[in-house]
Protein backbone atom coordinates (compact mmCIF):
# COMPACT_ATOMS: atom_id res chain seq x y z
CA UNK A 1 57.34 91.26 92.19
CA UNK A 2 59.15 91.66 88.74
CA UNK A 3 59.47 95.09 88.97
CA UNK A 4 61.24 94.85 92.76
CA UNK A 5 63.80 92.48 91.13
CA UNK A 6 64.99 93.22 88.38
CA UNK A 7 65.65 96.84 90.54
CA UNK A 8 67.45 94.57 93.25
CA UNK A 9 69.24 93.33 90.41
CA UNK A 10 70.22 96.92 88.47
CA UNK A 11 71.41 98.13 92.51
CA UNK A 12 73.70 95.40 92.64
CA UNK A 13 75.09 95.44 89.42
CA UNK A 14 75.39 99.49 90.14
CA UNK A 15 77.18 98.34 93.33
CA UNK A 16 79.34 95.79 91.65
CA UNK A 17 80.51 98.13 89.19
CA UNK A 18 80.81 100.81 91.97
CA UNK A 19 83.25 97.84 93.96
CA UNK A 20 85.38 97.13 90.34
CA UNK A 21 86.14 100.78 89.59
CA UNK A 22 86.75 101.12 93.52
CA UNK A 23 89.20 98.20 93.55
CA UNK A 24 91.02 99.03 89.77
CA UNK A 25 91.66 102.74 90.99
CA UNK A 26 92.74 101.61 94.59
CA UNK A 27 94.94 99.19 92.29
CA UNK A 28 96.39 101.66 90.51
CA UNK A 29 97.11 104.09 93.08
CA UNK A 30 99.00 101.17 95.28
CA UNK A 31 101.20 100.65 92.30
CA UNK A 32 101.64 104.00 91.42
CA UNK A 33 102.95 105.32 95.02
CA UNK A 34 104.73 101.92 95.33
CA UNK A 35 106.95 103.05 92.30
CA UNK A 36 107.38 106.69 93.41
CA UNK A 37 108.09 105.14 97.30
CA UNK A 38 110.74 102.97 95.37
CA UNK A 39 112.07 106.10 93.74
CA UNK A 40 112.23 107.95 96.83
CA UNK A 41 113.61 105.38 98.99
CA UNK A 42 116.51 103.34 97.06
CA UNK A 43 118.01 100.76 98.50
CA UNK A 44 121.11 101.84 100.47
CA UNK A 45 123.15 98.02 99.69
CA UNK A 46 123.62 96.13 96.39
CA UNK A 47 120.85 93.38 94.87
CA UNK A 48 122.27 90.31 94.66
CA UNK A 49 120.24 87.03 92.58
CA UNK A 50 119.41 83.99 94.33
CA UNK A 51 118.15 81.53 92.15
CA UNK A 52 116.84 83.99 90.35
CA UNK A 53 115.21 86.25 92.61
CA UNK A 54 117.28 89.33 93.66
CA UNK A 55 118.04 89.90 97.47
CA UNK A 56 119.22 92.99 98.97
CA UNK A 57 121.86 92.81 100.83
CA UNK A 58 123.60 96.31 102.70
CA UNK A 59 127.36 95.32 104.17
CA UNK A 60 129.18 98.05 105.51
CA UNK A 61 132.85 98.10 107.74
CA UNK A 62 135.51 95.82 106.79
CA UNK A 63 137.52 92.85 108.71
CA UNK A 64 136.72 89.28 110.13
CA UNK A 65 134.70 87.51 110.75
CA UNK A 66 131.16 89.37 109.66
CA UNK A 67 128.72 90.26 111.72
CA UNK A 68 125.31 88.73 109.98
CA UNK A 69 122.18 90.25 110.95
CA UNK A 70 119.12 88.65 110.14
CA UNK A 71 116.39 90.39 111.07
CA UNK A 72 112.48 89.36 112.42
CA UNK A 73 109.30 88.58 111.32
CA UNK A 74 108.52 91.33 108.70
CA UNK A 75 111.40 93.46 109.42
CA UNK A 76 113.81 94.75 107.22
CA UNK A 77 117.39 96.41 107.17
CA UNK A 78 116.55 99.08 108.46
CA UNK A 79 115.44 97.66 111.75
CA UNK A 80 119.02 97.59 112.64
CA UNK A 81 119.70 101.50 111.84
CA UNK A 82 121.04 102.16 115.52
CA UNK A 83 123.64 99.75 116.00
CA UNK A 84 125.00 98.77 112.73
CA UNK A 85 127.27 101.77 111.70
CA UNK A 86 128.33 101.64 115.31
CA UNK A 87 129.23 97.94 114.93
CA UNK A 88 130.75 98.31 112.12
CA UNK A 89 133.54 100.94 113.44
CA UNK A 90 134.97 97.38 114.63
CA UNK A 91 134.63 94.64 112.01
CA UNK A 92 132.41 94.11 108.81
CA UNK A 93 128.76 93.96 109.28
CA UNK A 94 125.98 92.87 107.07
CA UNK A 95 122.38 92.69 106.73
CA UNK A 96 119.81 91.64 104.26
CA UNK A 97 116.39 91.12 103.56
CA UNK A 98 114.52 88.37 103.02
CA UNK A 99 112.29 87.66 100.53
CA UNK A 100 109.20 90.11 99.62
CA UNK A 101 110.76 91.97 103.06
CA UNK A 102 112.57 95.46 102.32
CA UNK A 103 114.21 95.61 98.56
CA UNK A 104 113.98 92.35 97.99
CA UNK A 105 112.33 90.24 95.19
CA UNK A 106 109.29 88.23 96.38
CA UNK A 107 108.41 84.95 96.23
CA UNK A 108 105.01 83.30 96.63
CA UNK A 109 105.79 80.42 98.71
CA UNK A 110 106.25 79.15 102.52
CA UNK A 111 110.19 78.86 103.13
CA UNK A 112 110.97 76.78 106.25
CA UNK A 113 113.94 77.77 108.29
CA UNK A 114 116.22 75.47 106.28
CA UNK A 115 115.36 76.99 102.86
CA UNK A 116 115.93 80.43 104.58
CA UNK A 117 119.52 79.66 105.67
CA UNK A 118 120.23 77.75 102.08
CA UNK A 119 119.39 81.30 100.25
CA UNK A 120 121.51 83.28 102.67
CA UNK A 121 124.62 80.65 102.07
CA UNK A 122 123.53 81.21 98.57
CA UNK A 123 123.25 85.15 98.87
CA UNK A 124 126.57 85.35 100.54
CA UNK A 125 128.43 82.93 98.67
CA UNK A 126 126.94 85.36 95.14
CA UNK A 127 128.34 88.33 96.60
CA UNK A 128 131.53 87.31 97.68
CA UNK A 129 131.25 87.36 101.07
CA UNK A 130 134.05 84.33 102.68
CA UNK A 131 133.30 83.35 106.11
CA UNK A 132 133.62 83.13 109.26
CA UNK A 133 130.29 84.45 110.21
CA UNK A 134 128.73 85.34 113.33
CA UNK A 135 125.44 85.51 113.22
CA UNK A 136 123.00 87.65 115.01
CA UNK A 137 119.20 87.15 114.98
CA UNK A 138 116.33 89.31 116.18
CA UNK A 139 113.00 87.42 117.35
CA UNK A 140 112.14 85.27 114.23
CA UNK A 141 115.63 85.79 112.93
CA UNK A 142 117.00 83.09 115.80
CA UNK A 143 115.34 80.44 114.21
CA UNK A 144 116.81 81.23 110.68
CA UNK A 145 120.40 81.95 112.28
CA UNK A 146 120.37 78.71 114.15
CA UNK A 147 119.27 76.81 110.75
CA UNK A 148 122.16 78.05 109.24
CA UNK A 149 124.28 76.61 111.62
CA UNK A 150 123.19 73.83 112.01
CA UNK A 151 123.70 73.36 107.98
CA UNK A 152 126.80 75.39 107.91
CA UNK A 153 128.71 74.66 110.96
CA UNK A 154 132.03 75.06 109.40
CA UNK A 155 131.18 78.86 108.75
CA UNK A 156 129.70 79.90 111.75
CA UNK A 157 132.29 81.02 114.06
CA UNK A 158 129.46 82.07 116.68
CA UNK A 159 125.81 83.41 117.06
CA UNK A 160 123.87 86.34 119.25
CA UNK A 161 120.26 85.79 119.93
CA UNK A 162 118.28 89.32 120.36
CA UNK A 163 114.92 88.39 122.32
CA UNK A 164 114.54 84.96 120.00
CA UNK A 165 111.82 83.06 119.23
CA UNK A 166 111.78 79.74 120.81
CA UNK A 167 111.34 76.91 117.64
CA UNK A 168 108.46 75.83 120.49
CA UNK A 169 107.01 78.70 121.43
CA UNK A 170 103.21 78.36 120.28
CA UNK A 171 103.68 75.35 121.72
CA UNK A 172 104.70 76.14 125.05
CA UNK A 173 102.19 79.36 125.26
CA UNK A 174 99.25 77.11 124.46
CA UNK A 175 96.28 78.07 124.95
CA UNK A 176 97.12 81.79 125.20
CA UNK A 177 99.44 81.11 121.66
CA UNK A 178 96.96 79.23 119.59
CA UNK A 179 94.38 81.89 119.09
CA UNK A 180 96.66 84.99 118.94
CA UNK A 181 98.67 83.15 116.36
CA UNK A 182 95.49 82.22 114.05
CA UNK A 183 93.99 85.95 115.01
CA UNK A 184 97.15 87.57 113.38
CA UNK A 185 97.37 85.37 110.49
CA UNK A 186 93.78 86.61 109.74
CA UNK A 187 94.54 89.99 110.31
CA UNK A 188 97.34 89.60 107.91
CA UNK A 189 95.29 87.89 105.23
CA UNK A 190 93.11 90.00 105.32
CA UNK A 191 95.45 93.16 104.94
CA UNK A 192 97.61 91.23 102.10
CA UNK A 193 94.18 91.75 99.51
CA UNK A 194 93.89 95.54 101.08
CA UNK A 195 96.80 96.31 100.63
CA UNK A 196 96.95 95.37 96.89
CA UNK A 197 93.66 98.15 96.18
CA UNK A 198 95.81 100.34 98.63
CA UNK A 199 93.32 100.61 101.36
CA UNK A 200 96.11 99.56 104.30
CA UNK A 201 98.45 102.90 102.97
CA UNK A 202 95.41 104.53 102.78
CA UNK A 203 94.23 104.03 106.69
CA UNK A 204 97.84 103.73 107.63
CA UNK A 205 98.08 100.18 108.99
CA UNK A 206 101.24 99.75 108.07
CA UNK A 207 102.70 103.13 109.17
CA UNK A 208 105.79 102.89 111.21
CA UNK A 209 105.26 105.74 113.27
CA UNK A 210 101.83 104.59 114.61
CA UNK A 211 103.56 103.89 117.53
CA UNK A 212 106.65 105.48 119.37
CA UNK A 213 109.69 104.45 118.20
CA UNK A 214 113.61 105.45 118.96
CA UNK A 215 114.00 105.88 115.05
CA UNK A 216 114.67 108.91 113.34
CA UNK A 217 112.31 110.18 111.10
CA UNK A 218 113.45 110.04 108.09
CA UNK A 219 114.28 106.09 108.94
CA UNK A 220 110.48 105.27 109.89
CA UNK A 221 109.83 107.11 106.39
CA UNK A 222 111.67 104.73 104.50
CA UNK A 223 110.02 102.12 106.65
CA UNK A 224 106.55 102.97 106.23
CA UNK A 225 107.01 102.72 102.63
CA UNK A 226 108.45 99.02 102.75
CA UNK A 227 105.57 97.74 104.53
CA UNK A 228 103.38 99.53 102.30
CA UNK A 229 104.32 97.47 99.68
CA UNK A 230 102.10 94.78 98.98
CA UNK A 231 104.97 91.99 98.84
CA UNK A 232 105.37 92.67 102.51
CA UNK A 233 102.39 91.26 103.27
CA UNK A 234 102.34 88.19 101.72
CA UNK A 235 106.06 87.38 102.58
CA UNK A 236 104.48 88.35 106.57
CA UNK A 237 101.52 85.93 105.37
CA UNK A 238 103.93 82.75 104.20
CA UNK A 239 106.44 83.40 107.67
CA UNK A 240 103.27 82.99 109.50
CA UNK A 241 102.16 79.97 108.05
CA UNK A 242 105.22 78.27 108.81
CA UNK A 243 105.31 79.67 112.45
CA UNK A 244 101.70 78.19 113.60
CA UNK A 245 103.55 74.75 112.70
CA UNK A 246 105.18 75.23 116.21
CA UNK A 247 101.50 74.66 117.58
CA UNK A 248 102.15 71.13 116.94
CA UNK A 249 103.13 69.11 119.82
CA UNK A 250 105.70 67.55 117.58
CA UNK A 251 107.69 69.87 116.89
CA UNK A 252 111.53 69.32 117.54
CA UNK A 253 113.11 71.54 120.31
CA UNK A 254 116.22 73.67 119.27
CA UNK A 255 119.19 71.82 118.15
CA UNK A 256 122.43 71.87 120.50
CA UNK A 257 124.85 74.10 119.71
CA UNK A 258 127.81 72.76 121.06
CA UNK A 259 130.44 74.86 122.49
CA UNK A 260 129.81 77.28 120.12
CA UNK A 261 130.22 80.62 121.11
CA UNK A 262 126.54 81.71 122.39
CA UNK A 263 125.27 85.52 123.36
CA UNK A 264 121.78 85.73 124.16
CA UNK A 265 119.93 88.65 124.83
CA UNK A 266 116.80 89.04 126.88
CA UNK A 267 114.31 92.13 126.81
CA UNK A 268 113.88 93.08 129.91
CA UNK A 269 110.44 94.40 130.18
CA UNK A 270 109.02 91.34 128.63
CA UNK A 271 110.14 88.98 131.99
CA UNK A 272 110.14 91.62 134.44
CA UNK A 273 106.61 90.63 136.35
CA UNK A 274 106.24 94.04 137.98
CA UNK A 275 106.69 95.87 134.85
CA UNK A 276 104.84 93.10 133.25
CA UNK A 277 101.86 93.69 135.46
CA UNK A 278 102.08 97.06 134.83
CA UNK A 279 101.58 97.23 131.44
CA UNK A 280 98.65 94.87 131.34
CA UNK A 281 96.46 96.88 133.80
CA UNK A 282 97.66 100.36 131.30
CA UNK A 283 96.47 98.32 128.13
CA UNK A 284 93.75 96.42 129.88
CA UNK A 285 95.45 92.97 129.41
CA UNK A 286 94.39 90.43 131.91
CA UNK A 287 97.23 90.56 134.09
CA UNK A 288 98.14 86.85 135.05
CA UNK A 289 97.89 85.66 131.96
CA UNK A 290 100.65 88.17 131.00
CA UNK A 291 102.16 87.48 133.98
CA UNK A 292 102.07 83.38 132.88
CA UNK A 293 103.79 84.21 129.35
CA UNK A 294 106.33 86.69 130.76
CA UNK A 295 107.49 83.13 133.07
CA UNK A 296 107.07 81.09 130.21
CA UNK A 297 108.81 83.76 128.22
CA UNK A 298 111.82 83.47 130.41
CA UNK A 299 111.49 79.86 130.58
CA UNK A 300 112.47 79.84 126.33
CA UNK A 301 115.41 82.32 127.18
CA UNK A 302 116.93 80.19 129.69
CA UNK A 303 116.33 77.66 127.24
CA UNK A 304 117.71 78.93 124.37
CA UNK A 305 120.78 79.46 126.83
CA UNK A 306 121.44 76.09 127.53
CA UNK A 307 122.07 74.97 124.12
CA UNK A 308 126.02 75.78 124.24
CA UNK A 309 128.04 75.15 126.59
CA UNK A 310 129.98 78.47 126.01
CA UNK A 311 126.90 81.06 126.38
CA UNK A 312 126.28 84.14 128.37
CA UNK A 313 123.10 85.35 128.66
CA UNK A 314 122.22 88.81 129.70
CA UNK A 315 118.96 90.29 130.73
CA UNK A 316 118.48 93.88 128.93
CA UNK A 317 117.16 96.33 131.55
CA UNK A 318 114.62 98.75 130.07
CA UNK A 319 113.65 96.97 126.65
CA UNK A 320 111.32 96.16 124.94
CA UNK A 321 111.32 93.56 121.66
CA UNK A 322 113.70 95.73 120.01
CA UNK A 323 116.63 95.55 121.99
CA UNK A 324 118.87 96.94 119.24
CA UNK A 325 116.79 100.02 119.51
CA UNK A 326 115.84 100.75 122.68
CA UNK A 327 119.34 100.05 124.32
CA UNK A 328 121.24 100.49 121.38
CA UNK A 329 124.60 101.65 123.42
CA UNK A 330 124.35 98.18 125.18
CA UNK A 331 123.33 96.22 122.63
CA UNK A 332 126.47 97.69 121.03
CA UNK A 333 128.89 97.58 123.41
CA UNK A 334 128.45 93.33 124.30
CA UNK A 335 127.85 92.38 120.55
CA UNK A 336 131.32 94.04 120.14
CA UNK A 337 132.78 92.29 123.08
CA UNK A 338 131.70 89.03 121.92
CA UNK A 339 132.67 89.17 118.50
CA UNK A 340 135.77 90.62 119.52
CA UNK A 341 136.90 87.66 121.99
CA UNK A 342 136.14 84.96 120.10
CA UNK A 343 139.29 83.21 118.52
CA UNK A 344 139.50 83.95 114.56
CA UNK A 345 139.49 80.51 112.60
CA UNK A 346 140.83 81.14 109.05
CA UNK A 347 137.96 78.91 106.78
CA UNK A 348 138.63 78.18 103.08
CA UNK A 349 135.47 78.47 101.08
């Protein structure tokens, strides 16, 4: 009996030490190709420090007021490649990244939405960007873009919403919502400790290109290596964390805008029921339940709307999420429109 243990023991020690030399090479092979993915893939705008952590930010075109563009949940820069050299033919356009997403810095806390608009005032303010802005913000982005209006109403001069999240949303999709939302926060714990023994660059979880996408190659390149890093996941972890808050029936509905100037822009395929349906039965979905968000989906749009009393929304035919990628000509063509018309205010810093 001695004898069977003590060899129980020596296999698990041998597997132990098997696991350690595993994880310190898989360690040193993230960092290493993290470097030499840095190297390869500088970043194209200037770092700028916020309270000590340095943000990227990428401004391009000149005139006023600037076009902010704050981008979603574990996006980057670069997720606005089709439209912002376009855009910026016509005024002066800017994006950044937040923290741990893209270039920037990391940091190992939950922001809320507030604290996310405070270090862009602070980012912009450090590089000498003056207002007025008009902000634009993709899914996620909404909520930070409408925080920072609703701290900095003297310099927002308007705001685009591309396919927003709804400050309710969880909420309102419950019970569909509250196990997708805890299911993805456990897939991305999980990858956050992979990735740092390089296991998700290894299987290619993070790859851009694992699905089709209207980006150039080179682009989902320098993508793939972003999300690679390991910062990405944890700043993807710590966005999550505050987003499952919405599950709580407390939470406050989107603050009224006003008469601000208000664009909002709707994905088409995601509210569409027939196209809806479609996709469900191709991906084996269970098709009224997609057919239930899609409504509620629309529902939050409408929503989102109604909170000036100078908005316009518009329904994006053929789009998915990414409106700025999939319709990038549109999405274009009334971004320009509406920055374009609304009166210029003059603000003093």
């Amino acid at each position: 009996m001695t004898f069977v243990f003590l060899r129980r023991v020596r296999y698990l020690l041998f597997g132990l030490a098997i696991a350690c030399v595993a994880a310190l090479s898989g360690s040193v092979y993230q960092a290493e190709t993290t470097a030499a993915d840095l190297a390869a893939f500088p970043p194209p705008g200037r770092m700028i420090s916020v309270n000590g952590v340095n943000l990227h930010l990428d401004c391009m075109g000149s005139g006023s007021p600037t076009l902010l563009l704050e981008a979603g949940l574990g996006e980057n820069v670069l997720s606005w490649y089709p439209v912002k050299a376009k855009l910026a033919r016509n005024m002066r356009v800017c994006a950044y990244d937040r923290p741990g997403l893209g270039w920037s810095d990391p940091i190992y806390t939950a922001i809320q939405p507030e604290d996310v608009a405070k270090n862009l005032y602070t980012l912009l303010n450090n590089a000498g960007i003056s207002p007025p802005f008009v902000l634009v913000g993709h899914s996620r982005g909404g909520i930070y873009v409408r925080a920072f209006y609703h701290q900095f109403p003297e310099q927002t001069q308007g705001i685009v919403l591309v396919d927003s999240t709804h400050e309710q949303s969880p909420m309102h999709q419950y019970p569909y919502a509250a196990w997708d939302y805890r299911k993805q926060a456990m897939q991305i714990a999980v990858a956050e400790p992979l990735s740092r023994i390089g296991l998700v660059r290894l299987l290619g979880i993070a790859d851009a290109d694992r699905r089709p996408s209207p980006l150039p190659a080179e682009i989902l390149a320098a993508m793939t290596a972003l999300q690679n890093r390991t910062d990405t996941a944890h700043a993807v972890v710590n966005e999550i964390a505050v987003m499952r808050e919405g599950l709580d029936p407390a939470t406050p509905p989107p603050g009224n805008l006003g008469d601000l100037p208000l664009l909002v822009l709707t994905a088409g395929n995601l509210v569409t029921l027939d196209i809806v349906a479609l996709e469900a039965e191709r991906s084996g979905k269970d098709v009224e339940a997609e057919k239930a968000l899609a409504q509620i989906q629309q529902a939050e749009q409408d929503d989102l709307a109604r909170l000036s009393s100078n908005s316009r929304h518009i329904i994006v035919r053929n789009s998915g999420h990414f409106i700025m990628q999939d319709q990038a000509d549109e999405f274009v063509g009334v971004v320009s429109e509406f920055v374009l018309r609304i009166p210029l205010v003059n603000l003093a810093r």
